[in-house]
PDB file of N, CA and C in Angstrom:
ATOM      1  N   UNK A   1       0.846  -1.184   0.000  1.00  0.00           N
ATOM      2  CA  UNK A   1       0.000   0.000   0.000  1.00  0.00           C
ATOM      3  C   UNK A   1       0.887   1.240   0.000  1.00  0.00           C
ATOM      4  N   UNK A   2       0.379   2.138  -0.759  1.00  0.00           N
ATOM      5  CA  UNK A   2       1.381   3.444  -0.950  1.00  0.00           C
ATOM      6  C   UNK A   2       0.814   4.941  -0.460  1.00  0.00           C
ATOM      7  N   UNK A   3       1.183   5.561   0.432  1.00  0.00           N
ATOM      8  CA  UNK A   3       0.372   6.646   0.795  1.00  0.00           C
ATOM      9  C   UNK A   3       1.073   8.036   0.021  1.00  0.00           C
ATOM     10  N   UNK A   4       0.197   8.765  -0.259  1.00  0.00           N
ATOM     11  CA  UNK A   4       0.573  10.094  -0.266  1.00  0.00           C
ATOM     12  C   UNK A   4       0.016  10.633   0.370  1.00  0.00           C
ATOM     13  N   UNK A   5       1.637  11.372   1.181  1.00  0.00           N
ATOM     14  CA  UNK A   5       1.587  12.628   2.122  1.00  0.00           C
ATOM     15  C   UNK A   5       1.195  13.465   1.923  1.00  0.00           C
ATOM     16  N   UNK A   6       0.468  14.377   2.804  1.00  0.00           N
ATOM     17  CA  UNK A   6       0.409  15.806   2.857  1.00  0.00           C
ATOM     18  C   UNK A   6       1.226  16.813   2.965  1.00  0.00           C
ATOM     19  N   UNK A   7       1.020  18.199   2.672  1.00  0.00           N
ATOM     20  CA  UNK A   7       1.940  19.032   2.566  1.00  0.00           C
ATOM     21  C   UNK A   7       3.077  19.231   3.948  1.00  0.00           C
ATOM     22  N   UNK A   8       1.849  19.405   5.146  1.00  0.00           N
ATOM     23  CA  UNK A   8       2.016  19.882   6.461  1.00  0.00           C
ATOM     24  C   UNK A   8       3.161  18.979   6.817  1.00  0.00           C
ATOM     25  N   UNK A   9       2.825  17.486   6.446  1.00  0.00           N
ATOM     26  CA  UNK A   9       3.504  16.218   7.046  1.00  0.00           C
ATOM     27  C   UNK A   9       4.838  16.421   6.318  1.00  0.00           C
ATOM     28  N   UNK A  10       5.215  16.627   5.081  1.00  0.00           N
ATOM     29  CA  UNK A  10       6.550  16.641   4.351  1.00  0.00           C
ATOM     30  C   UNK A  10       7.009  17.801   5.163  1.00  0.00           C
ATOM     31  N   UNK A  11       6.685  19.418   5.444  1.00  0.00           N
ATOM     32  CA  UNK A  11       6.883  20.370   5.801  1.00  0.00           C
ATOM     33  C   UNK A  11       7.954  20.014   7.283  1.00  0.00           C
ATOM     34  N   UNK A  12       7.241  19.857   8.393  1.00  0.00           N
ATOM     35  CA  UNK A  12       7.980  18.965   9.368  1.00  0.00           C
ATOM     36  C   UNK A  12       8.587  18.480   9.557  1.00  0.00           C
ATOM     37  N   UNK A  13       9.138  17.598   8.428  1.00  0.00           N
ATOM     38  CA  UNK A  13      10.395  16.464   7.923  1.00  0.00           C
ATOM     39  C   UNK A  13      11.259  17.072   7.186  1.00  0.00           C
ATOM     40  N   UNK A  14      11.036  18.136   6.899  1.00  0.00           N
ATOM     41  CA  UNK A  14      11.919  18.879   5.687  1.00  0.00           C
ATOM     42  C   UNK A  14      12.479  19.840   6.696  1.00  0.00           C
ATOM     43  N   UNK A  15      11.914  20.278   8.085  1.00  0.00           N
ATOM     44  CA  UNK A  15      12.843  20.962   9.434  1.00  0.00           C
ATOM     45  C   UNK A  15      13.245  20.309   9.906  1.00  0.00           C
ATOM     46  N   UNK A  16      13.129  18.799   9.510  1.00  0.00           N
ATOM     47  CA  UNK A  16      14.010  18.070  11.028  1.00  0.00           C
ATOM     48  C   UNK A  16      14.928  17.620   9.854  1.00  0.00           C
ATOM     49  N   UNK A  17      14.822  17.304   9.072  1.00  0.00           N
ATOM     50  CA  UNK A  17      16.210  17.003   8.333  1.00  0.00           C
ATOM     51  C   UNK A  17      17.246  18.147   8.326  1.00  0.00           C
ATOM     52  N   UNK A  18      17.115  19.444   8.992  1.00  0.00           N
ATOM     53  CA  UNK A  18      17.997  20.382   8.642  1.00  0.00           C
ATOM     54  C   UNK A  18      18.859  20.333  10.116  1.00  0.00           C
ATOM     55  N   UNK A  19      17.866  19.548  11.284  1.00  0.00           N
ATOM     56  CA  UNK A  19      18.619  20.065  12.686  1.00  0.00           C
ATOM     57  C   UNK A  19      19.976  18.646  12.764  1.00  0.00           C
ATOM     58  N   UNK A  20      21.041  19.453  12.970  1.00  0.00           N
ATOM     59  CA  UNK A  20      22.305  19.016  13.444  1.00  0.00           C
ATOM     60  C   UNK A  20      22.382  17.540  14.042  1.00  0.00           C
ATOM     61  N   UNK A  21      23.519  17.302  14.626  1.00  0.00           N
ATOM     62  CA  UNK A  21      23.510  15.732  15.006  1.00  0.00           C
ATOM     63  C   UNK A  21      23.422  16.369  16.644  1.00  0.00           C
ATOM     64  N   UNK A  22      24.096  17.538  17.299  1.00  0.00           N
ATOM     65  CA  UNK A  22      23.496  17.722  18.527  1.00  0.00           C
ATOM     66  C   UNK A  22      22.577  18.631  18.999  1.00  0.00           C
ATOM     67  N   UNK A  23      22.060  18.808  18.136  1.00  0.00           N
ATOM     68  CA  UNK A  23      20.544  19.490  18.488  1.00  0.00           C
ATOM     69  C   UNK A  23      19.522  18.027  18.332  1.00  0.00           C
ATOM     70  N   UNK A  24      19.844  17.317  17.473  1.00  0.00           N
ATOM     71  CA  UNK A  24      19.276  15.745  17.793  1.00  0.00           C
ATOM     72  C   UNK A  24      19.559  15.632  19.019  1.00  0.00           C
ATOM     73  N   UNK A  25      20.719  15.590  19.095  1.00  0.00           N
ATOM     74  CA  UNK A  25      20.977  14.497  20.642  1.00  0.00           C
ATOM     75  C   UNK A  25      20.010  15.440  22.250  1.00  0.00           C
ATOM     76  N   UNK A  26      19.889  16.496  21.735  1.00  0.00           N
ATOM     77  CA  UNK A  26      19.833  17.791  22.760  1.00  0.00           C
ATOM     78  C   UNK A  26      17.796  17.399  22.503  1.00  0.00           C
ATOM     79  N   UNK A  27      16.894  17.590  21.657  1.00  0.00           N
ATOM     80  CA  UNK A  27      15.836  17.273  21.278  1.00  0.00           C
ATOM     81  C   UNK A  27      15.293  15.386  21.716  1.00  0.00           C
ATOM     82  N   UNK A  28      16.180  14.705  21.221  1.00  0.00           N
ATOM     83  CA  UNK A  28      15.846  13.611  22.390  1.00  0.00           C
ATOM     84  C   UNK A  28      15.994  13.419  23.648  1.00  0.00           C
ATOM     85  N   UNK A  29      16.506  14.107  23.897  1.00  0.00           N
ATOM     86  CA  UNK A  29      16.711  13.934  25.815  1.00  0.00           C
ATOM     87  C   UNK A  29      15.361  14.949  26.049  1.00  0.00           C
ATOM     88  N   UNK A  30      15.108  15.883  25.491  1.00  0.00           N
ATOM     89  CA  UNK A  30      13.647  16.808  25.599  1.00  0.00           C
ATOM     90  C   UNK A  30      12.556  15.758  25.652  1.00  0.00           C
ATOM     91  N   UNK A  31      12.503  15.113  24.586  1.00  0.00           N
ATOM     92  CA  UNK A  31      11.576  14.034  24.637  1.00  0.00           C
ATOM     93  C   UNK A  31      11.632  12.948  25.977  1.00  0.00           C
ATOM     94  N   UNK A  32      12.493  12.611  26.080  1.00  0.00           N
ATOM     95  CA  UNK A  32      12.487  11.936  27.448  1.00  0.00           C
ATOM     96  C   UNK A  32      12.089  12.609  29.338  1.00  0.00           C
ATOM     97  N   UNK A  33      12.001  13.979  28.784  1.00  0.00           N
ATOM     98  CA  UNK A  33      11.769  14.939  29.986  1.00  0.00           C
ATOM     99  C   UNK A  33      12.717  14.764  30.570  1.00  0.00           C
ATOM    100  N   UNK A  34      13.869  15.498  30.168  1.00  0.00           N
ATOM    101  CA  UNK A  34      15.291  15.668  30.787  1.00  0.00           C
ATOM    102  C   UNK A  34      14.990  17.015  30.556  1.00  0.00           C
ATOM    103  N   UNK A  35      15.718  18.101  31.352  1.00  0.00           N
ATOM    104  CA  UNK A  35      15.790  19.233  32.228  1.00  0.00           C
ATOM    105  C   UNK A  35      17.158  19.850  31.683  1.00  0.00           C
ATOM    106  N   UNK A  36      17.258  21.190  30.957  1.00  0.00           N
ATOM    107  CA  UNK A  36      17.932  21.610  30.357  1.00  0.00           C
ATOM    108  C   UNK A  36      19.316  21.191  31.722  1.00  0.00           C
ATOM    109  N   UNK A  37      19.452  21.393  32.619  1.00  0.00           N
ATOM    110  CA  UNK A  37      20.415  21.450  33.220  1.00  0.00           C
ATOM    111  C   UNK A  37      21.192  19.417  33.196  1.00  0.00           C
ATOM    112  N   UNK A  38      19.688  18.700  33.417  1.00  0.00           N
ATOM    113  CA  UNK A  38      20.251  17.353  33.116  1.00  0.00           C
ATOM    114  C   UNK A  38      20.782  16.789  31.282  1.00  0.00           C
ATOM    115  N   UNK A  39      20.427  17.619  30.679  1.00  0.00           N
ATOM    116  CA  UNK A  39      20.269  17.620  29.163  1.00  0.00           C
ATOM    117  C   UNK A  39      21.890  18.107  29.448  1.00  0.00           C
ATOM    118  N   UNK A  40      22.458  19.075  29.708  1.00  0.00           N
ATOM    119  CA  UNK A  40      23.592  19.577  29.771  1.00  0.00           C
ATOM    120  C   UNK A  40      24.814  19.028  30.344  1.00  0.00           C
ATOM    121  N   UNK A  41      24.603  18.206  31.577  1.00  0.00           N
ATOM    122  CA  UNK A  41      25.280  17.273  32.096  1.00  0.00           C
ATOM    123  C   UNK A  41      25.655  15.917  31.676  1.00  0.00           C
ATOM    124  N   UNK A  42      24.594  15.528  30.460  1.00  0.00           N
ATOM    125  CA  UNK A  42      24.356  13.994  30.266  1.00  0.00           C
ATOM    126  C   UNK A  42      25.633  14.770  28.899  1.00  0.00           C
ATOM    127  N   UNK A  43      25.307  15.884  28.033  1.00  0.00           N
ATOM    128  CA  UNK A  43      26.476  16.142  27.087  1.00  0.00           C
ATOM    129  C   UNK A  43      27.617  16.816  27.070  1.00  0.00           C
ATOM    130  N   UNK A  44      27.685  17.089  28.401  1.00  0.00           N
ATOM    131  CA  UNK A  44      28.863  18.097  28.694  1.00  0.00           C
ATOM    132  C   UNK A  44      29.063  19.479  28.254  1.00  0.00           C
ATOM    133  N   UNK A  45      27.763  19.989  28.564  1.00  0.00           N
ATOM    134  CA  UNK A  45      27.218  21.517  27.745  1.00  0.00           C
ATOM    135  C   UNK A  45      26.931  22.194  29.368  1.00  0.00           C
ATOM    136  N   UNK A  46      27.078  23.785  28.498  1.00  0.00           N
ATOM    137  CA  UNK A  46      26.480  24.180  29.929  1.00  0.00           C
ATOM    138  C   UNK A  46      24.762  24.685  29.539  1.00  0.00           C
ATOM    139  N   UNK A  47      24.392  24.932  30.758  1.00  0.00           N
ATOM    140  CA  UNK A  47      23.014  24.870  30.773  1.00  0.00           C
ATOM    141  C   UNK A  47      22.892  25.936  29.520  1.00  0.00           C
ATOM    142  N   UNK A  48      23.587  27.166  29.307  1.00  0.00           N
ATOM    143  CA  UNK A  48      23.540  28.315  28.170  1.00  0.00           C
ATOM    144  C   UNK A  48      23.500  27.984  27.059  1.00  0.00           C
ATOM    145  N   UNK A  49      24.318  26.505  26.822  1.00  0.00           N
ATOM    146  CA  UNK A  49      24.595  26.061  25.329  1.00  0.00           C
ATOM    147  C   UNK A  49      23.395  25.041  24.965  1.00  0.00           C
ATOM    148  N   UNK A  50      23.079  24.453  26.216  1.00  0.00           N
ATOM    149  CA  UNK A  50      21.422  23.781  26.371  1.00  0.00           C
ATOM    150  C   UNK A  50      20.630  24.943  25.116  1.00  0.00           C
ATOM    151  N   UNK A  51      20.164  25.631  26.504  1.00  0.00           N
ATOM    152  CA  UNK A  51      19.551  27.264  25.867  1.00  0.00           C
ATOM    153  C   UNK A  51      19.472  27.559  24.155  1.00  0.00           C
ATOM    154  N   UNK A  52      20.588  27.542  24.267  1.00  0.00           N
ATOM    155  CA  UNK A  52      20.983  28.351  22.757  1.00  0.00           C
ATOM    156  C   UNK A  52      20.402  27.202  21.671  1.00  0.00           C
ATOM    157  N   UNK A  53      20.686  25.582  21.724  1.00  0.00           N
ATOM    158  CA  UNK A  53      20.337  24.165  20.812  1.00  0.00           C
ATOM    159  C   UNK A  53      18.604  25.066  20.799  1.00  0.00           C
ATOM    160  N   UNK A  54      18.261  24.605  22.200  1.00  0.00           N
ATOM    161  CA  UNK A  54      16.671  24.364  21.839  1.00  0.00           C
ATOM    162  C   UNK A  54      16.372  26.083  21.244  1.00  0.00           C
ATOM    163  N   UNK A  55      17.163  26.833  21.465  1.00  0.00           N
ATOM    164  CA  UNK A  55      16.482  27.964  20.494  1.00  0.00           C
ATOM    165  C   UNK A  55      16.469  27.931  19.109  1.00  0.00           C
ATOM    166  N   UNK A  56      17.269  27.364  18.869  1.00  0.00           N
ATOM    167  CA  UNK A  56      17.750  26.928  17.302  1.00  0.00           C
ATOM    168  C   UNK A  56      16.603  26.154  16.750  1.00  0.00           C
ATOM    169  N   UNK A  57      16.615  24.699  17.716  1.00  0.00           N
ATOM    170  CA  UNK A  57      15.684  24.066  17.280  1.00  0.00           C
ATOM    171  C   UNK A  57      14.142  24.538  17.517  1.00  0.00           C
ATOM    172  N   UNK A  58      13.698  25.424  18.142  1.00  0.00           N
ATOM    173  CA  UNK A  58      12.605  26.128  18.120  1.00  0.00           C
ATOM    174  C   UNK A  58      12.558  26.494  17.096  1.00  0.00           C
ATOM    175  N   UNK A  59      13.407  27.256  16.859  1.00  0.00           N
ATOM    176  CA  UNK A  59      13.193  28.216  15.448  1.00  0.00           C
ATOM    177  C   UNK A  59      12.874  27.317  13.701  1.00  0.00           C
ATOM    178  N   UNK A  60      14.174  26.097  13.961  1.00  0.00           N
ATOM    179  CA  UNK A  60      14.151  25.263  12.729  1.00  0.00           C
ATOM    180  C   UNK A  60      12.476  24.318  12.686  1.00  0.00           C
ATOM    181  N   UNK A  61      11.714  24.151  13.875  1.00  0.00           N
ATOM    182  CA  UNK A  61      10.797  23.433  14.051  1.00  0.00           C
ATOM    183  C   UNK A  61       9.312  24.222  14.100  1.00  0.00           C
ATOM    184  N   UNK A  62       9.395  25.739  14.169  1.00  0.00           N
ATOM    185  CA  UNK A  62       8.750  26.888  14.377  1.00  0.00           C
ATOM    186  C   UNK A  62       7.422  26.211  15.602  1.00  0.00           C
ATOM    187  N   UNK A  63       8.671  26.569  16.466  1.00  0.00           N
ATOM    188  CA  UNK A  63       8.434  25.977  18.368  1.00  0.00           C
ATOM    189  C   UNK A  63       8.928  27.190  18.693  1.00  0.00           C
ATOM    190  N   UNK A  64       7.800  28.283  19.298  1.00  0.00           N
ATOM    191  CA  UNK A  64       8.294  29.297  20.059  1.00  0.00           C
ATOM    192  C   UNK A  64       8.053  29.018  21.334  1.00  0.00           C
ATOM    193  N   UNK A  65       8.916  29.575  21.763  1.00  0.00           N
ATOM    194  CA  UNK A  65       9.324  29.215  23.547  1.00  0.00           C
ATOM    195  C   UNK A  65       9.763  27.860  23.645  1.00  0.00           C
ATOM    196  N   UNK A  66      10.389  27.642  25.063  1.00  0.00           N
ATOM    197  CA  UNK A  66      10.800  26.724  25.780  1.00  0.00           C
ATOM    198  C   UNK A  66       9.961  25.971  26.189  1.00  0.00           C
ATOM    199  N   UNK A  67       8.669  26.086  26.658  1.00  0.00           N
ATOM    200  CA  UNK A  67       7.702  25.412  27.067  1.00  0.00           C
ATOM    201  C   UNK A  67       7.121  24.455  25.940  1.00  0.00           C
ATOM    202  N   UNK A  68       6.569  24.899  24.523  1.00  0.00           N
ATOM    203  CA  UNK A  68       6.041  24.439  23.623  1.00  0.00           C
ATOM    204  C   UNK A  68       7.365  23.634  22.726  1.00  0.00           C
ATOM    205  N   UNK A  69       8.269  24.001  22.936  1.00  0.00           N
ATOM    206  CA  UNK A  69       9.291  22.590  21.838  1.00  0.00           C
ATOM    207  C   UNK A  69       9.342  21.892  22.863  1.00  0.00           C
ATOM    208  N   UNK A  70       9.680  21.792  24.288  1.00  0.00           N
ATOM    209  CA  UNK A  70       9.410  20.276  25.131  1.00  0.00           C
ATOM    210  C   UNK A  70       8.079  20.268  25.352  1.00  0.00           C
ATOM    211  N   UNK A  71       6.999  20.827  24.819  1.00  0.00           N
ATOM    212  CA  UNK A  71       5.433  19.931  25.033  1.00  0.00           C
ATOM    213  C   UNK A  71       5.621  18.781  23.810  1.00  0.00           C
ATOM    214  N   UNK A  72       6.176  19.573  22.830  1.00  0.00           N
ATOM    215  CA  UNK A  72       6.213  19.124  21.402  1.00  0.00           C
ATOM    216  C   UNK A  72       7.196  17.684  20.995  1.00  0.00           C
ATOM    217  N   UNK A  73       7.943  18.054  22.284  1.00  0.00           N
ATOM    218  CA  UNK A  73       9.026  16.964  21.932  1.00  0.00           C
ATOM    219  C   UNK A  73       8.778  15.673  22.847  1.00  0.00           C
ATOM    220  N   UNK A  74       7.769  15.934  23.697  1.00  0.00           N
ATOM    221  CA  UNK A  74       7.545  14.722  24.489  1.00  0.00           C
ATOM    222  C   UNK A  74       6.563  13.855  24.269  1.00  0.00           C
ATOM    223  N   UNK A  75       5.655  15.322  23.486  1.00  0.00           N
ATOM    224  CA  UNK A  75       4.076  14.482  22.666  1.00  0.00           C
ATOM    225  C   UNK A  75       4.465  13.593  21.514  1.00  0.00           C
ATOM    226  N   UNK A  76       5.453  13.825  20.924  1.00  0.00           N
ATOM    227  CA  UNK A  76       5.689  13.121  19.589  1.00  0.00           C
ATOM    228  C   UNK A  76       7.408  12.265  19.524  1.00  0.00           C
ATOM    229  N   UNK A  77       7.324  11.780  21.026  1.00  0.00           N
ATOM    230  CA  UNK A  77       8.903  11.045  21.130  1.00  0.00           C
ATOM    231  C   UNK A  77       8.908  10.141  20.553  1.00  0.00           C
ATOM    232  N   UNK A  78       7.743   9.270  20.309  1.00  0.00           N
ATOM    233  CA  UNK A  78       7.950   7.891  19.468  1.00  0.00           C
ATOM    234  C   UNK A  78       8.749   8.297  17.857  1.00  0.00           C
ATOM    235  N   UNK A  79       7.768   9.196  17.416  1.00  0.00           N
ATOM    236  CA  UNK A  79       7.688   9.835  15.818  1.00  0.00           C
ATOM    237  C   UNK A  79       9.078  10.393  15.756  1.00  0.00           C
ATOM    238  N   UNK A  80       9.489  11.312  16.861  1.00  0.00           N
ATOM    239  CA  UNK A  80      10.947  11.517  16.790  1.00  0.00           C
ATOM    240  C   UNK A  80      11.817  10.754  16.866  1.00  0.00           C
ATOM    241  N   UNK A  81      11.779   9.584  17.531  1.00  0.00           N
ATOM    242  CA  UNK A  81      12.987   8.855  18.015  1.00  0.00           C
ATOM    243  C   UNK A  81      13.179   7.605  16.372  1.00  0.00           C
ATOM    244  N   UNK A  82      11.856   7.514  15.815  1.00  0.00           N
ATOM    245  CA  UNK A  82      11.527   7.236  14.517  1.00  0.00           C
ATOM    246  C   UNK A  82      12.235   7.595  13.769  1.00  0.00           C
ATOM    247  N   UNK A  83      12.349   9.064  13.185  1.00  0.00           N
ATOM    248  CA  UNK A  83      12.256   9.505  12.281  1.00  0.00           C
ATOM    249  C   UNK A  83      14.155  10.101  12.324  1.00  0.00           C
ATOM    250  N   UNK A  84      14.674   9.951  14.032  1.00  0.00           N
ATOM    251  CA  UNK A  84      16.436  10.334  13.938  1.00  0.00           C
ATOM    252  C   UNK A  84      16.865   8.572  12.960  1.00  0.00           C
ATOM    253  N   UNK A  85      16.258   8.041  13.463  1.00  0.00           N
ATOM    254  CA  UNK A  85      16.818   6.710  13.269  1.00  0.00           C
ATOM    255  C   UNK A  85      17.210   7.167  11.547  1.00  0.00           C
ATOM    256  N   UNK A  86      16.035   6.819  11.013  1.00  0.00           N
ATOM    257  CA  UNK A  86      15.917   7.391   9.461  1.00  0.00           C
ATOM    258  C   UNK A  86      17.026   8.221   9.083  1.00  0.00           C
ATOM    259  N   UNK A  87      17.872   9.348   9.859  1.00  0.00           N
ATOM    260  CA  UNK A  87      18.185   9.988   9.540  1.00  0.00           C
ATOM    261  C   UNK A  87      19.431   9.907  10.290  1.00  0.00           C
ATOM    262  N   UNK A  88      19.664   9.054  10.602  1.00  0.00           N
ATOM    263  CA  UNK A  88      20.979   9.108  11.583  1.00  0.00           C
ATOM    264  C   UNK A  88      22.247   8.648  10.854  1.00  0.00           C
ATOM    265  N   UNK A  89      23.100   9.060  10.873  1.00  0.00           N
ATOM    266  CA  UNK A  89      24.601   8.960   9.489  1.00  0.00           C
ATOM    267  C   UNK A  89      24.043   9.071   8.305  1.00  0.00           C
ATOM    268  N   UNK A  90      23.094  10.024   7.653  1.00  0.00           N
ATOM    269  CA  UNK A  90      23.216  10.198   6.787  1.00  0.00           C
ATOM    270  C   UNK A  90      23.172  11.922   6.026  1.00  0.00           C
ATOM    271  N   UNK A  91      23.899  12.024   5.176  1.00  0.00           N
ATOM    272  CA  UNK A  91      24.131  13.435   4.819  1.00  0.00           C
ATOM    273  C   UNK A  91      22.449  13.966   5.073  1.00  0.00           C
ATOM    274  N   UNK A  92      22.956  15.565   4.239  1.00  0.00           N
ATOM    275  CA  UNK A  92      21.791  16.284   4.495  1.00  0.00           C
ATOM    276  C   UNK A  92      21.349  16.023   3.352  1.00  0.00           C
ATOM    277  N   UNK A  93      21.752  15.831   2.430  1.00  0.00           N
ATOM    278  CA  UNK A  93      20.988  15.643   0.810  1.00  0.00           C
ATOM    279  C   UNK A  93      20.104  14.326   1.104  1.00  0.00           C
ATOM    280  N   UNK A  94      21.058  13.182   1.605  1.00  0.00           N
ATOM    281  CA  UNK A  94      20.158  11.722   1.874  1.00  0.00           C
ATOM    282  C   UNK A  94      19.281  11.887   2.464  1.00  0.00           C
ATOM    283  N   UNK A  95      18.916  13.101   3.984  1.00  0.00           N
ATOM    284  CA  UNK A  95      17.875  13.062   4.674  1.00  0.00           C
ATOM    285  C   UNK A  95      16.940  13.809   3.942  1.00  0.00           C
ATOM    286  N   UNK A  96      16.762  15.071   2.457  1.00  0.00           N
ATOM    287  CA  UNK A  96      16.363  15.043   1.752  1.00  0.00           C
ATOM    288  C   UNK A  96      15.814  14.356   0.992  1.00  0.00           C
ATOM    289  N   UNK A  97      16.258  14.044   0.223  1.00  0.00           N
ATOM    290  CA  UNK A  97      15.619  12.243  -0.249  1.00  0.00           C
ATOM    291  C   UNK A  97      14.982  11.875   0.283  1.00  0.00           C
ATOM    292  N   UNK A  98      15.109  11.329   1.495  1.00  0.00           N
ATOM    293  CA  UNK A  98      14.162  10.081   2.506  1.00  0.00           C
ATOM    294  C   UNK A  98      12.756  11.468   2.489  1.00  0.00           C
ATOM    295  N   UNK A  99      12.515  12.570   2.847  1.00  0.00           N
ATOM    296  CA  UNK A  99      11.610  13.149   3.065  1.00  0.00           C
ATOM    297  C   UNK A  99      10.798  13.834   1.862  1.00  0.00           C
ATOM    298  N   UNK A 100      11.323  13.352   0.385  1.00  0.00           N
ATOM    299  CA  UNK A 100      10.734  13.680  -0.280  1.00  0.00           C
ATOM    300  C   UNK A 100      10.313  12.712  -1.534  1.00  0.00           C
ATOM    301  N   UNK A 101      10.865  11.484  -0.623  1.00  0.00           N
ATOM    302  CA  UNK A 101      10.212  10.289  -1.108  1.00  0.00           C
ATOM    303  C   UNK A 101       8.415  10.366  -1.216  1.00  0.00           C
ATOM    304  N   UNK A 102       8.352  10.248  -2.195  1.00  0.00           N
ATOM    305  CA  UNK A 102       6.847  10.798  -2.809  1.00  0.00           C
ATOM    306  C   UNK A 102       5.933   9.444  -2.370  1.00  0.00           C
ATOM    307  N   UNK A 103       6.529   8.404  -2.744  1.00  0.00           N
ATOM    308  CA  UNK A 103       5.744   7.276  -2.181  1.00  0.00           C
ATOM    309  C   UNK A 103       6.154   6.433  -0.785  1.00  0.00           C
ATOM    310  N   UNK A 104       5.239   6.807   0.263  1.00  0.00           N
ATOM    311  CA  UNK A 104       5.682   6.450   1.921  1.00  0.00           C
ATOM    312  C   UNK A 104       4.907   5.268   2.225  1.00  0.00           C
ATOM    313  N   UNK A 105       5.507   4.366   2.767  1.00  0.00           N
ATOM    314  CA  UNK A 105       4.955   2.987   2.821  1.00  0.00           C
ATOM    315  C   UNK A 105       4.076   3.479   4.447  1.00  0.00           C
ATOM    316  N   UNK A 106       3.269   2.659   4.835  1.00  0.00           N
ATOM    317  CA  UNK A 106       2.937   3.066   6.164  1.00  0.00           C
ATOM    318  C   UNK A 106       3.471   3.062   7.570  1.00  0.00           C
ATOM    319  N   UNK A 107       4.838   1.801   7.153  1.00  0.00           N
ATOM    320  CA  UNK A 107       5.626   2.065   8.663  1.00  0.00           C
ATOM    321  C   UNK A 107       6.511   3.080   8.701  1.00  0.00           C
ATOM    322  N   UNK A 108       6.863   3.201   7.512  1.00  0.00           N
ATOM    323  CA  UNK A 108       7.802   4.762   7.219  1.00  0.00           C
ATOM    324  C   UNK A 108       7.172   5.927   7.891  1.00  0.00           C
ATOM    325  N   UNK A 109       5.894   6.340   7.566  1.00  0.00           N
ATOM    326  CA  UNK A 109       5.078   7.252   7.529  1.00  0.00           C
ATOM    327  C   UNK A 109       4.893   7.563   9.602  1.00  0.00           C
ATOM    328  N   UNK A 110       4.839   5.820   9.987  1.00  0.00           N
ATOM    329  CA  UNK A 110       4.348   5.994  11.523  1.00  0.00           C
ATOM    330  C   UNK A 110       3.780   7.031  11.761  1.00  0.00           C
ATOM    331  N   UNK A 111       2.688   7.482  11.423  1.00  0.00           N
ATOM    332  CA  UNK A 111       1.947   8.151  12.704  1.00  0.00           C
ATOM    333  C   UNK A 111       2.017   9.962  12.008  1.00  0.00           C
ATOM    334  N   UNK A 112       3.212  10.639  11.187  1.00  0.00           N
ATOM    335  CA  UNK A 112       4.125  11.576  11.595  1.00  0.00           C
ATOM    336  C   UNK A 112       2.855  12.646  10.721  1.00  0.00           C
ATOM    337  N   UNK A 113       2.071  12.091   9.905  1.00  0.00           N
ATOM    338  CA  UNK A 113       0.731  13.013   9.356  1.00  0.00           C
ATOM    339  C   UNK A 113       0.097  13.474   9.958  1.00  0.00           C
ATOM    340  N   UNK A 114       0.029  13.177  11.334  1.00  0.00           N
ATOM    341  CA  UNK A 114      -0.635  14.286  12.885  1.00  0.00           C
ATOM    342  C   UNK A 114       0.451  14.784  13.464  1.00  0.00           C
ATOM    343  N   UNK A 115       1.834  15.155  12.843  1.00  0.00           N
ATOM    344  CA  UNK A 115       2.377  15.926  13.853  1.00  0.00           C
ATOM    345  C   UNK A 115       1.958  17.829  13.677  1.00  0.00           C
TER     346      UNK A 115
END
């Protein structure tokens, strides 16, 4: 079975393919409800450089404030922890590709058309 995506759903995937390998690492520990200061300790950041990732990734994810990218990142940890996999060692052009793969099988897809 072959789905085609929606706009909204490619849109989403086309910001997370742009965020870094530690703004990943910094965005999954969000999802797990880790605490900028434990987020900082687990990578050897200080709480400021915490700060500064999730502003970035606010911005690349258009998550304003601190409050709403960890509502965002804890509501949709499965879909995230999903979708790094997909994207984990591979360039930025490849994570291109994977997100503009026109035809998405449904385990590919998991869920990520309600994010």
């Amino acid at each position: 079975m072959v789905l085609y995506e929606n706009d909204e759903s490619r849109d989403i995937r086309v910001r997370l393919a742009t965020i870094t390998k530690r703004e990943w690492q910094v965005l999954l520990l969000l999802a797990e409800g880790k605490s900028a200061g434990e987020i900082g300790e687990k990578l050897c950041l200080t709480t400021k450089s915490v700060h500064n990732s999730k502003n970035r990734i606010g911005k690349k994810l258009m998550k304003r404030g601190y409050m709403m990218l960890d509502h965002f990142a804890r509501e949709k940890k499965e879909i995230l922890f999903h979708w790094f996999r997909l994207f984990e060692l591979k360039s930025f052009q490849e994570r291109i590709s994977i997100v503009f793969d026109r035809h998405v099988s449904p385990d590919r897809l998991n869920g990520f058309g309600s994010i």
